[in-house]
Protein backbone atom coordinates (compact mmCIF):
# COMPACT_ATOMS: atom_id res chain seq x y z
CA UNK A 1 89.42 99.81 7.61
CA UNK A 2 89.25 96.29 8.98
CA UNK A 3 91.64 94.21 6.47
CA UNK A 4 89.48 91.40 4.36
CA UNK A 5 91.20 88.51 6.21
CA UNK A 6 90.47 89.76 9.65
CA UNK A 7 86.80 90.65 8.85
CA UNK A 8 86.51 86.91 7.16
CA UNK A 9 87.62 85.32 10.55
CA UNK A 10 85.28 87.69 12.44
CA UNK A 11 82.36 86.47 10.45
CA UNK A 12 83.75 82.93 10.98
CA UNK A 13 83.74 83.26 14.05
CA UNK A 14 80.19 84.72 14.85
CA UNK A 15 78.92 81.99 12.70
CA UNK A 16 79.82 78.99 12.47
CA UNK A 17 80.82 75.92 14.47
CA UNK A 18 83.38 72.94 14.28
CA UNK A 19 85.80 74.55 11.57
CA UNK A 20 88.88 72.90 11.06
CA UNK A 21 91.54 74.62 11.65
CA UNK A 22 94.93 72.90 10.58
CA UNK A 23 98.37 74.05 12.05
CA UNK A 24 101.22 75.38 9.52
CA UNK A 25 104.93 75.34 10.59
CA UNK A 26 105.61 77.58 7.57
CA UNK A 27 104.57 79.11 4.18
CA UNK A 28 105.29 75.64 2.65
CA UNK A 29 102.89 74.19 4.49
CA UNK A 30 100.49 76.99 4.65
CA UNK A 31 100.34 76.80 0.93
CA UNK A 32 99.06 72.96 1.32
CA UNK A 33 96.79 74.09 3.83
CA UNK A 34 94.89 76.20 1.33
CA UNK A 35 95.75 74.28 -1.97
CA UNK A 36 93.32 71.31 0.74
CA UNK A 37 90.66 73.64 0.63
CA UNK A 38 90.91 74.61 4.24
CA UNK A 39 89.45 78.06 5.05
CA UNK A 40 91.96 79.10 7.70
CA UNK A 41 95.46 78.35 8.87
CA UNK A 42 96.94 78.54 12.56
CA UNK A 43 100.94 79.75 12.73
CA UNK A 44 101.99 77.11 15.14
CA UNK A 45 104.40 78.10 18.21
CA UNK A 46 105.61 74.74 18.35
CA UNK A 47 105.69 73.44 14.82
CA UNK A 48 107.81 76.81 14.30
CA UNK A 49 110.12 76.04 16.75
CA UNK A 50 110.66 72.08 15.89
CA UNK A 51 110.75 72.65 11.89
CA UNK A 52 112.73 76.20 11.68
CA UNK A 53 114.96 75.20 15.05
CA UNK A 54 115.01 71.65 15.69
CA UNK A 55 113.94 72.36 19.23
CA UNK A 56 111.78 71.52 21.27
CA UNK A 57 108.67 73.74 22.04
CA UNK A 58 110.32 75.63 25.51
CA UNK A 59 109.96 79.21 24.56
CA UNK A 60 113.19 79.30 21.69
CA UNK A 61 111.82 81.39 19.23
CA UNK A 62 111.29 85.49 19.53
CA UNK A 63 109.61 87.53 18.27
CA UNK A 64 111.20 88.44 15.07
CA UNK A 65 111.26 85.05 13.81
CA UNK A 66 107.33 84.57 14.08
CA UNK A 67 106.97 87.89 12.50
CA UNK A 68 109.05 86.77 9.23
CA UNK A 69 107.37 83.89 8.90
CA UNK A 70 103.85 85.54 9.23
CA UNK A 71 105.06 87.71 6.40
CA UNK A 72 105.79 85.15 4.27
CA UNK A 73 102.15 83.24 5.25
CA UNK A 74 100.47 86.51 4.04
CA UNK A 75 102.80 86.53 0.92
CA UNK A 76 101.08 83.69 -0.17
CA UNK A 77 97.49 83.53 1.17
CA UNK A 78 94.69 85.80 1.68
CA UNK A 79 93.36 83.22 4.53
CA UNK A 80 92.33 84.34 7.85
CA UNK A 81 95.95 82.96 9.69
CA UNK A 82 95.95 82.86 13.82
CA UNK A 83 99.20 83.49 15.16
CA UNK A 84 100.86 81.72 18.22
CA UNK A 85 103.02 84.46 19.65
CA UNK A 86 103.20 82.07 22.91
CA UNK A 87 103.30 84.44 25.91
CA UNK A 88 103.57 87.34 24.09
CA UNK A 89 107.52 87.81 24.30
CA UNK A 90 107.29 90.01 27.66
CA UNK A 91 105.56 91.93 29.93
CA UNK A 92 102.08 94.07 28.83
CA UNK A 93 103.84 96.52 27.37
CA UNK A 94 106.05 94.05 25.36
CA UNK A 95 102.35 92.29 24.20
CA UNK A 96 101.39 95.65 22.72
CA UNK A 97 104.50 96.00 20.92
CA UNK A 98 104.27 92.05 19.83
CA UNK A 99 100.42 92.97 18.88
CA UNK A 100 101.75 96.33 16.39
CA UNK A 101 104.15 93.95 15.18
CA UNK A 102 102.11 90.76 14.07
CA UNK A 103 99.05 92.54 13.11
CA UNK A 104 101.23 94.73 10.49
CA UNK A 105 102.82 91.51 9.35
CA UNK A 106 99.24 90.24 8.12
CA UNK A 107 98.05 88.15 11.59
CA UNK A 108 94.19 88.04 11.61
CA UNK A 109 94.82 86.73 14.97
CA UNK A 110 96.97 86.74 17.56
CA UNK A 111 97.28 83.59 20.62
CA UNK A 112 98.93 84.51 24.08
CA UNK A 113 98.97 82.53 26.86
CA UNK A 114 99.08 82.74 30.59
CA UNK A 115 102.68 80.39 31.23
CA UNK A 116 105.23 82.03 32.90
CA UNK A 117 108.53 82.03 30.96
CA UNK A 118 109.92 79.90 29.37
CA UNK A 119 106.80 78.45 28.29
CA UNK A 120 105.98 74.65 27.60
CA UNK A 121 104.03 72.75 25.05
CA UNK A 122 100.76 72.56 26.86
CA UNK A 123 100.52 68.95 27.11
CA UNK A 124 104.16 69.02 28.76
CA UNK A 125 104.71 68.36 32.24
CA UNK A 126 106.40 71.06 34.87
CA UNK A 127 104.25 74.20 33.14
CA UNK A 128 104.26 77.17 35.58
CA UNK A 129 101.36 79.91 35.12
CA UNK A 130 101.86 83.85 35.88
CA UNK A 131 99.40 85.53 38.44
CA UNK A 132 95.77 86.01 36.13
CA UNK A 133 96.18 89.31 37.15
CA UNK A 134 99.44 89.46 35.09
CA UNK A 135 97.67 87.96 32.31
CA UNK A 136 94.33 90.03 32.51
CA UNK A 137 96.80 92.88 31.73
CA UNK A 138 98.60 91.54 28.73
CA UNK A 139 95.10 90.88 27.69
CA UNK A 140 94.18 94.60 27.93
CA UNK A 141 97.38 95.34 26.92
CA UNK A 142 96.80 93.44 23.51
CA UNK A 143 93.40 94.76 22.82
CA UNK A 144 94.65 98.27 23.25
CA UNK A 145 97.11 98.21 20.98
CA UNK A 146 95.73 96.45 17.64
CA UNK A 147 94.92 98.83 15.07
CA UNK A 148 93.08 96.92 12.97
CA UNK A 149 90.35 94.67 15.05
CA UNK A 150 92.62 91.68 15.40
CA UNK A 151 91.31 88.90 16.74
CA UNK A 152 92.56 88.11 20.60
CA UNK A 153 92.92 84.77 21.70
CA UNK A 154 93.52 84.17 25.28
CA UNK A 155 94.85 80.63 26.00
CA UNK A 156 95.17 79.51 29.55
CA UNK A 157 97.13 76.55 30.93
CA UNK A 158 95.15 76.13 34.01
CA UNK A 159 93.72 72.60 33.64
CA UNK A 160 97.35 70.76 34.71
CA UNK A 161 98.45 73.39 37.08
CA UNK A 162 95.61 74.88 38.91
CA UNK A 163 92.29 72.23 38.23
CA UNK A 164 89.44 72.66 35.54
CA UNK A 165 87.49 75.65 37.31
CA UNK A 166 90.41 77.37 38.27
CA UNK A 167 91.00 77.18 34.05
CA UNK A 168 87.44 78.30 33.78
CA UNK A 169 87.69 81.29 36.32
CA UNK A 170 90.97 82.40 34.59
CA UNK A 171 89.21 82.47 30.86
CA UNK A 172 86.05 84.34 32.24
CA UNK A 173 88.81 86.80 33.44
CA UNK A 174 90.33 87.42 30.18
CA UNK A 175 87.04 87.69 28.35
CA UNK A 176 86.34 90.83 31.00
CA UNK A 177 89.57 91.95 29.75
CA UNK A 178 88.99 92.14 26.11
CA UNK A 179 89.90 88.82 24.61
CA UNK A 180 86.86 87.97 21.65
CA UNK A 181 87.84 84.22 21.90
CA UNK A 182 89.49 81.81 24.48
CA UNK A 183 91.53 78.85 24.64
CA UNK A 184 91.64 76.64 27.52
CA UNK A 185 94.43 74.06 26.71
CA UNK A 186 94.63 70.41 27.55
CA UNK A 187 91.10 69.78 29.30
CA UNK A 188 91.21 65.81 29.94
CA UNK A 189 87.80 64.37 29.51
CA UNK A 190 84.76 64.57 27.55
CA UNK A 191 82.68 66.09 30.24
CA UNK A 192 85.26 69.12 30.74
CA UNK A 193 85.40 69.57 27.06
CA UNK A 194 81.44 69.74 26.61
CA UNK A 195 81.23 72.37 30.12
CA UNK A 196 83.72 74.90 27.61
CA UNK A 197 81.44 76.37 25.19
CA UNK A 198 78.39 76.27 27.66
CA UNK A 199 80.48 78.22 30.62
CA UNK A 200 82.24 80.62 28.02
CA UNK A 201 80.10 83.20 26.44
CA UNK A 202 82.74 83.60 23.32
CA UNK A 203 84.15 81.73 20.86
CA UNK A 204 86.05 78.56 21.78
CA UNK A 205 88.98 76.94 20.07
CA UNK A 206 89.29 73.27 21.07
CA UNK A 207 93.30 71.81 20.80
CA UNK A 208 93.21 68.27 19.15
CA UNK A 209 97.26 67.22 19.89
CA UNK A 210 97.57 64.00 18.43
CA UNK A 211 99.51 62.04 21.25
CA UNK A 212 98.39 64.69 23.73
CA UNK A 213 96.45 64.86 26.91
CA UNK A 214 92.68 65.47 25.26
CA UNK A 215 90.58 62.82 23.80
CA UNK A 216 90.38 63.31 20.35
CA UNK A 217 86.86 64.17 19.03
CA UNK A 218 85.97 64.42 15.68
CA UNK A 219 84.74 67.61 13.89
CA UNK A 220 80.53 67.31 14.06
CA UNK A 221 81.11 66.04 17.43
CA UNK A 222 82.90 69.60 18.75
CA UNK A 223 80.22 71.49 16.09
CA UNK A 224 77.35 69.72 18.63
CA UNK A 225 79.43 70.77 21.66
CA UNK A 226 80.03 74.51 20.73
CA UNK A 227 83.41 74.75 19.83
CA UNK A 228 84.06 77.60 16.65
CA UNK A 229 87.37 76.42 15.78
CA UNK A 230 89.10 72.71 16.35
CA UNK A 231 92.57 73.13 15.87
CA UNK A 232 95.02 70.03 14.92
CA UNK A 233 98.44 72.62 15.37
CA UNK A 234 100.87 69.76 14.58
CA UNK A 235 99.26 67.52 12.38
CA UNK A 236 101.03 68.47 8.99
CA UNK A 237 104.53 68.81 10.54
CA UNK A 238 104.14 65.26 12.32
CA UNK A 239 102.58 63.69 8.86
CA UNK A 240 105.77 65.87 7.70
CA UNK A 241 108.62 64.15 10.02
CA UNK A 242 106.81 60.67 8.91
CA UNK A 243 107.35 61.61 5.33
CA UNK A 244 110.93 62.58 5.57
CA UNK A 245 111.64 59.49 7.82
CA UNK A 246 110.18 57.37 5.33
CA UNK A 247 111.56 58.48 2.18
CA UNK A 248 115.05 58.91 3.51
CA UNK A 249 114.98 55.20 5.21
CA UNK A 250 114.14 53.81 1.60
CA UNK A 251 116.85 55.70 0.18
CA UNK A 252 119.63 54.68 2.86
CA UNK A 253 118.29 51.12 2.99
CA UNK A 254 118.07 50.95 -1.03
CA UNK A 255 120.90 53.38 -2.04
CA UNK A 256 118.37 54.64 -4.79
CA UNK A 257 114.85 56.83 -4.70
CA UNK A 258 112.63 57.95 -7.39
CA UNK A 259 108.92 59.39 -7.81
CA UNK A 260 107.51 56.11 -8.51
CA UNK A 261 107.78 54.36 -4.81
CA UNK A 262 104.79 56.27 -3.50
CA UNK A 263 107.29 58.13 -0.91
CA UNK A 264 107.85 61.62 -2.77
CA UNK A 265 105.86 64.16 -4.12
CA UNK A 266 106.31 64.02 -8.09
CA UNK A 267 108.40 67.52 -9.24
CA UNK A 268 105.54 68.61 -11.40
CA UNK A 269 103.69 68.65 -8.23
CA UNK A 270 106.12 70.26 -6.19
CA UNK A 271 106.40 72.73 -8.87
CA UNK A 272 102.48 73.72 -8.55
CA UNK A 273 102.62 73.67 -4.98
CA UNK A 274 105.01 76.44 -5.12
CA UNK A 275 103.03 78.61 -7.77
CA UNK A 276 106.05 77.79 -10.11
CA UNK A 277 103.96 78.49 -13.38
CA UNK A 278 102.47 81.78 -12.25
CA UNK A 279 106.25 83.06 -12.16
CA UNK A 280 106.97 81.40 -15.40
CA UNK A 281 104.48 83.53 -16.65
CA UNK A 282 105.54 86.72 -15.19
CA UNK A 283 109.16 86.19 -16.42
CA UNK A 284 107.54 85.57 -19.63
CA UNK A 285 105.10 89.08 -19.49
CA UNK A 286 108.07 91.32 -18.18
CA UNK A 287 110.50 89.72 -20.48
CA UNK A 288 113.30 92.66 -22.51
């Protein structure tokens, strides 16, 4: 039976057009990502690695690190959550064992791209891409092994290596080969962004990187174009970074901080974030 969360992002998918689709470095986040009202959540590869490392997004984190903190994501949220598990920490084989391993953990979908190791950010310079017929097999090699009708999501890094049809050629090649939706990553003008959903005949994600290589576009804008899902990965970990610079310059500068600057989240609210009083009330219901 197809769990509720995959089946949700099926429908999603199928249906609908310009959904936001905002990136979580972490349950924390992921819980403000659904306390906002947002009806999906993206497990961001490089978020991840910046927030849980301190590193920059070059391939640092494996594959039981993403799997933890998919586990806690679906501890806390029944929301259809897409999974960056980068280039799939292998060969095919080690995709279908990466597949088995996310999908248990509660991904609705997984992400792989076609870098060779160690991958980049995709709107770094000096990416390298493996053979597509390298990554036409992890593709199969993913869609063989799910259990449960995850979503694939084949993400290619064409564009800055190879040119914009190459990129196209490539994601026609993965759709063959079983992916249900495809990613191609750092397009650079309006015109290439608007050929996507027209040239691909499945879903599209578009990747809005604030600071990045692609114009940004707003939501009803990539709705008209085609695109299913626009994803802003790193938004809430860079309005994150901004936060903690802020607060903690006020504090060094002032030598004192308290809820009512405007730079912290009040405790109560903290508090709720967390889910603090739904514990309260289980300690209070299982009390001897």
């Amino acid at each position: 039976m197809t769990p509720s969360h995959i089946a949700v992002l099926r429908d999603m998918l199928k249906n609908e057009r310009g959904v936001l689709l905002p990136g979580a470095p972490n349950a924390l986040a992921a819980r403000v990502v659904a306390d906002l009202g947002f009806r999906a959540i993206y497990l961001t590869g490089a978020g991840l690695t910046n927030m849980h490392l301190g590193l920059p997004d070059l391939g640092f984190m494996d594959l039981s690190q993403v799997a933890a903190h998919v586990l806690a994501i679906r501890g806390i949220t029944d929301l259809p959550l897409i999974v960056d598990a980068d280039t799939g920490f292998g060969n095919a084989v080690n995709v279908g064992h990466t597949v088995r391993t996310l999908e248990q953990a509660g991904a609705s979908a997984i992400q792989l791209e076609d870098q060779a190791a160690p991958k980049r950010c995709g709107h770094f310079a000096g990416k390298e891409l493996v053979g597509a017929d390298e990554m036409v097999m992890k593709v199969k090699a993913a869609a063989d092994a799910r259990r449960h009708d995850m979503v694939i999501v084949a993400r290619t890094d064409a564009c800055a290596v190879e040119g914009f049809d190459a990129a196209i050629a490539r994601a026609a090649r993965y759709i063959e080969a079983g992916a249900d939706m495809t990613f191609v990553e750092a397009p650079e003008n309006l015109d290439d962004l608007a050929q996507l959903p027209q040239r691909l005949q499945v879903p599209q994600m578009l990747n809005m990187v604030l600071g990045g290589k692609t114009p940004i576009i707003d939501r009803a804008q990539a709705a008209d174009m085609g695109f299913s899902l626009v994803l802003y990965a790193n938004a809430a970990l860079q309005g994150a970074m901004l936060g903690m610079q802020n607060a903690l310059a006020a504090l060094r500068d002032h030598g004192i901080l308290d809820e009512g600057g405007g730079l912290v989240m009040p405790f109560a609210e903290r508090q709720r974030l967390v889910d603090k009083p739904h514990y309260d009330a289980l300690e209070k219901r299982y009390a001897v």
